[in-house]
Protein backbone atom coordinates (compact mmCIF):
# COMPACT_ATOMS: atom_id res chain seq x y z
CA UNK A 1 0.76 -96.94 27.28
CA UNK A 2 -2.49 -95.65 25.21
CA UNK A 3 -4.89 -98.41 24.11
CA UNK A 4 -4.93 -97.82 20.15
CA UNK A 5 -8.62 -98.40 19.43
CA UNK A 6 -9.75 -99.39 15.84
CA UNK A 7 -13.45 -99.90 14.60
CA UNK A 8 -14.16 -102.86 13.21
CA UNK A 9 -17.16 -103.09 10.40
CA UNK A 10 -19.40 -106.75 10.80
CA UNK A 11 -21.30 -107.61 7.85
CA UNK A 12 -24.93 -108.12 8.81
CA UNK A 13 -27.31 -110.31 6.64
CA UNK A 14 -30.61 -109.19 6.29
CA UNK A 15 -33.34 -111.14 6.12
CA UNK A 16 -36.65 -110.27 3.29
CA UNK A 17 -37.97 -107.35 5.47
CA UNK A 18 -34.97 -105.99 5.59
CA UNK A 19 -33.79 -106.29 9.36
CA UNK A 20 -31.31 -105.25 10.71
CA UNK A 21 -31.60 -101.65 8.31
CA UNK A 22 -27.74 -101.41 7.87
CA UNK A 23 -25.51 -103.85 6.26
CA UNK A 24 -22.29 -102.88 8.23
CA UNK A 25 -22.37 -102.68 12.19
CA UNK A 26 -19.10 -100.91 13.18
CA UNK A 27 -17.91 -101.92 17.08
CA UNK A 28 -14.50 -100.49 18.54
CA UNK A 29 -12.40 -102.71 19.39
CA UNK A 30 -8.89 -102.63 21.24
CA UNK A 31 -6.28 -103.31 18.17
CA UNK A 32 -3.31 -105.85 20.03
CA UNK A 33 -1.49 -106.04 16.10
CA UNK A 34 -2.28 -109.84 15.67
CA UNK A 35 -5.98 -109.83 17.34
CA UNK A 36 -8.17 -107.45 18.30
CA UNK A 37 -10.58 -107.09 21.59
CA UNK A 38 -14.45 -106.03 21.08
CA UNK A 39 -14.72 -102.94 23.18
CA UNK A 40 -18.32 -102.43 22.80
CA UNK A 41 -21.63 -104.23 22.39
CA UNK A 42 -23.29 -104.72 19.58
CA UNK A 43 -26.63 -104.25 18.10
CA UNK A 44 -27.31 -106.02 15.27
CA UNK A 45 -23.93 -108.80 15.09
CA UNK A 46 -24.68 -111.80 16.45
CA UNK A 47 -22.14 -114.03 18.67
CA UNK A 48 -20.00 -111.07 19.55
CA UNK A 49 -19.50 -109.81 22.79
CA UNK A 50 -18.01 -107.27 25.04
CA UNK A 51 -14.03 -108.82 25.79
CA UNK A 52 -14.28 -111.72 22.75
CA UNK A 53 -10.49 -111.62 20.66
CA UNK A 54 -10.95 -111.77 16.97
CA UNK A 55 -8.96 -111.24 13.76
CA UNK A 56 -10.14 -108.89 11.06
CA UNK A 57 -9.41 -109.20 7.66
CA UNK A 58 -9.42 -105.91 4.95
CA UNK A 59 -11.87 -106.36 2.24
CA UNK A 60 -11.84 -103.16 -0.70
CA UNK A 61 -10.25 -100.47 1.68
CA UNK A 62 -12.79 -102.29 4.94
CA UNK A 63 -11.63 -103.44 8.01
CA UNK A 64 -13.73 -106.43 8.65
CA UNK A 65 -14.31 -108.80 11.60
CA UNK A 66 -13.08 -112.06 10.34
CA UNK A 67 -13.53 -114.70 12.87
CA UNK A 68 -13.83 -114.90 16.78
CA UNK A 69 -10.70 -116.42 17.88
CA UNK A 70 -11.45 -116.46 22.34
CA UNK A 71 -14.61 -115.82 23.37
CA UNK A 72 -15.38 -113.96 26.70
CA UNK A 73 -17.50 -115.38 29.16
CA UNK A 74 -19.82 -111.83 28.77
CA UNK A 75 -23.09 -111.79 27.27
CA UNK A 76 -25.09 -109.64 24.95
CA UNK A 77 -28.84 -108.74 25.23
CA UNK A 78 -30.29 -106.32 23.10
CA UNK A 79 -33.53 -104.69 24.33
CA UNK A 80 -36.24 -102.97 22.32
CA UNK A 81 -37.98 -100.73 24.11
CA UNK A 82 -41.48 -99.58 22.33
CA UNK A 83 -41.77 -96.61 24.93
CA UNK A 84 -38.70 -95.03 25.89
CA UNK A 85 -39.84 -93.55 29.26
CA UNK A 86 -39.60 -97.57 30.56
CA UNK A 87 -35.69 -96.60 30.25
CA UNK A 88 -35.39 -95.58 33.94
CA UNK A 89 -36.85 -99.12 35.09
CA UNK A 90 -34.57 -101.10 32.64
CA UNK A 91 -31.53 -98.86 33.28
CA UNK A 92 -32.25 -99.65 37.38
CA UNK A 93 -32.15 -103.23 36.24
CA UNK A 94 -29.25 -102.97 34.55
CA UNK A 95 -26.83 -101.49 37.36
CA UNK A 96 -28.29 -103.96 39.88
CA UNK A 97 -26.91 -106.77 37.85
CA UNK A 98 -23.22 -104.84 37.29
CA UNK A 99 -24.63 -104.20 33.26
CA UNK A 100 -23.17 -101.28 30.90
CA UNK A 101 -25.42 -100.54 28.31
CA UNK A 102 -25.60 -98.00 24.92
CA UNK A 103 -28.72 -97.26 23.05
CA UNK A 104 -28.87 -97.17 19.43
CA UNK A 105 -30.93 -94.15 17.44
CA UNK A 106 -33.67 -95.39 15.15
CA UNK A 107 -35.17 -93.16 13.21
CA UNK A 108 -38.52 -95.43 13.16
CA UNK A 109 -39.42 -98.34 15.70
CA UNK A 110 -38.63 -99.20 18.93
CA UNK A 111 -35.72 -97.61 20.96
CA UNK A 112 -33.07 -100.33 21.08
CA UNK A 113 -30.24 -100.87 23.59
CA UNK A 114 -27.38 -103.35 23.43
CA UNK A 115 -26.44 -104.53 26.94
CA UNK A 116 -22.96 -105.56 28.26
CA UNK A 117 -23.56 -108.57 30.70
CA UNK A 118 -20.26 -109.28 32.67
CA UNK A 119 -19.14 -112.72 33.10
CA UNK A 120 -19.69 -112.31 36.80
CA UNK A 121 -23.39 -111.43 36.60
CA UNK A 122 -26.09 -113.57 37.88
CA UNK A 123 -27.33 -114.22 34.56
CA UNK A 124 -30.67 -116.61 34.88
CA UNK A 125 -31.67 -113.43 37.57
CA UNK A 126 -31.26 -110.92 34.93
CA UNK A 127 -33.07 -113.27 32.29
CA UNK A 128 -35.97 -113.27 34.71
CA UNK A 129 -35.79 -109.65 35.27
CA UNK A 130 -36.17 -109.21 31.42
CA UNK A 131 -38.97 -111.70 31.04
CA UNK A 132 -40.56 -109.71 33.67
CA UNK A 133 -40.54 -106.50 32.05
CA UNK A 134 -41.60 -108.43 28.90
CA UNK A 135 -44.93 -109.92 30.61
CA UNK A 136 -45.83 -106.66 31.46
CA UNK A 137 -45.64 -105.30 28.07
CA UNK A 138 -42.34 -103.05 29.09
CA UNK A 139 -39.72 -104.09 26.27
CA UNK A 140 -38.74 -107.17 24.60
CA UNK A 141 -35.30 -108.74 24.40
CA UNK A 142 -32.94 -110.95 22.14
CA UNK A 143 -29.96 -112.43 23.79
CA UNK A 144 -27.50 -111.82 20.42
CA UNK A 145 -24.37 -113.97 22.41
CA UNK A 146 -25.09 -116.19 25.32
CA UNK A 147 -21.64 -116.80 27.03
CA UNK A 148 -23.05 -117.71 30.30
CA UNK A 149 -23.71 -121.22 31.35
């Protein structure tokens, strides 16, 4: 049996500079009829992750996330990387710590890239590995949905 996948808008709020620069952030999500599983990582929504279970609700013709119902025990970082030729060092990062990742286009600013981080991973190790690339002026990072203990 097919998974029947489904995207799901999330209303952002932006704050008086206008960040995030979209209202809607659309993530596909697995559709199970009575809940539906986040398939991807966000961007911009916060307290969503990779595996959580929601229920949407339809709003004018929209499909919108309603409320998180189970949450995973993944995490989401986002990383905003100034200077994209630092992606090699961050995506080496990333697979030594078992992360998926998906960059966003921006047509001004930094590059950014929502990362997947598994409930398995050793998460304070991976926080380091960020703050490390941080320090040296590399990228910076926003954990968007801390799962991990």
């Amino acid at each position: 049996m097919s998974e029947d996948f489904i995207k799901v808008q999330f209303e952002l709020e932006q704050d008086d500079e206008g960040y995030p620069p979209v209202k809607y952030e659309g993530l596909w999500c697995v559709n199970h009829r009575t809940y539906c599983v986040v398939n991807n990582s966000p961007v911009f929504a916060e307290g969503i992750s990779v595996g959580d279970e929601i229920v949407t609700k339809t709003r004018d013709g929209i499909l919108l996330f309603d409320r998180v119902t189970k949450k995973s025990g993944n995490s989401n970082v986002v990383v905003f990387l100034d200077d994209v030729s630092q992606g090699e060092e961050l995506r080496a990062g990333l697979d030594k710590f078992g992360c998926r990742s998906e960059s966003a286009p921006v047509p001004s600013g930094p590059a950014l890239v929502a990362v997947f981080v598994p409930a398995d991973a050793r998460y304070e190790e991976f926080i380091e590995f960020l703050e490390s690339g941080k320090e040296r002026g590399l990228w910076s990072f926003h954990e968007t949905s801390r799962r991990h203990p």
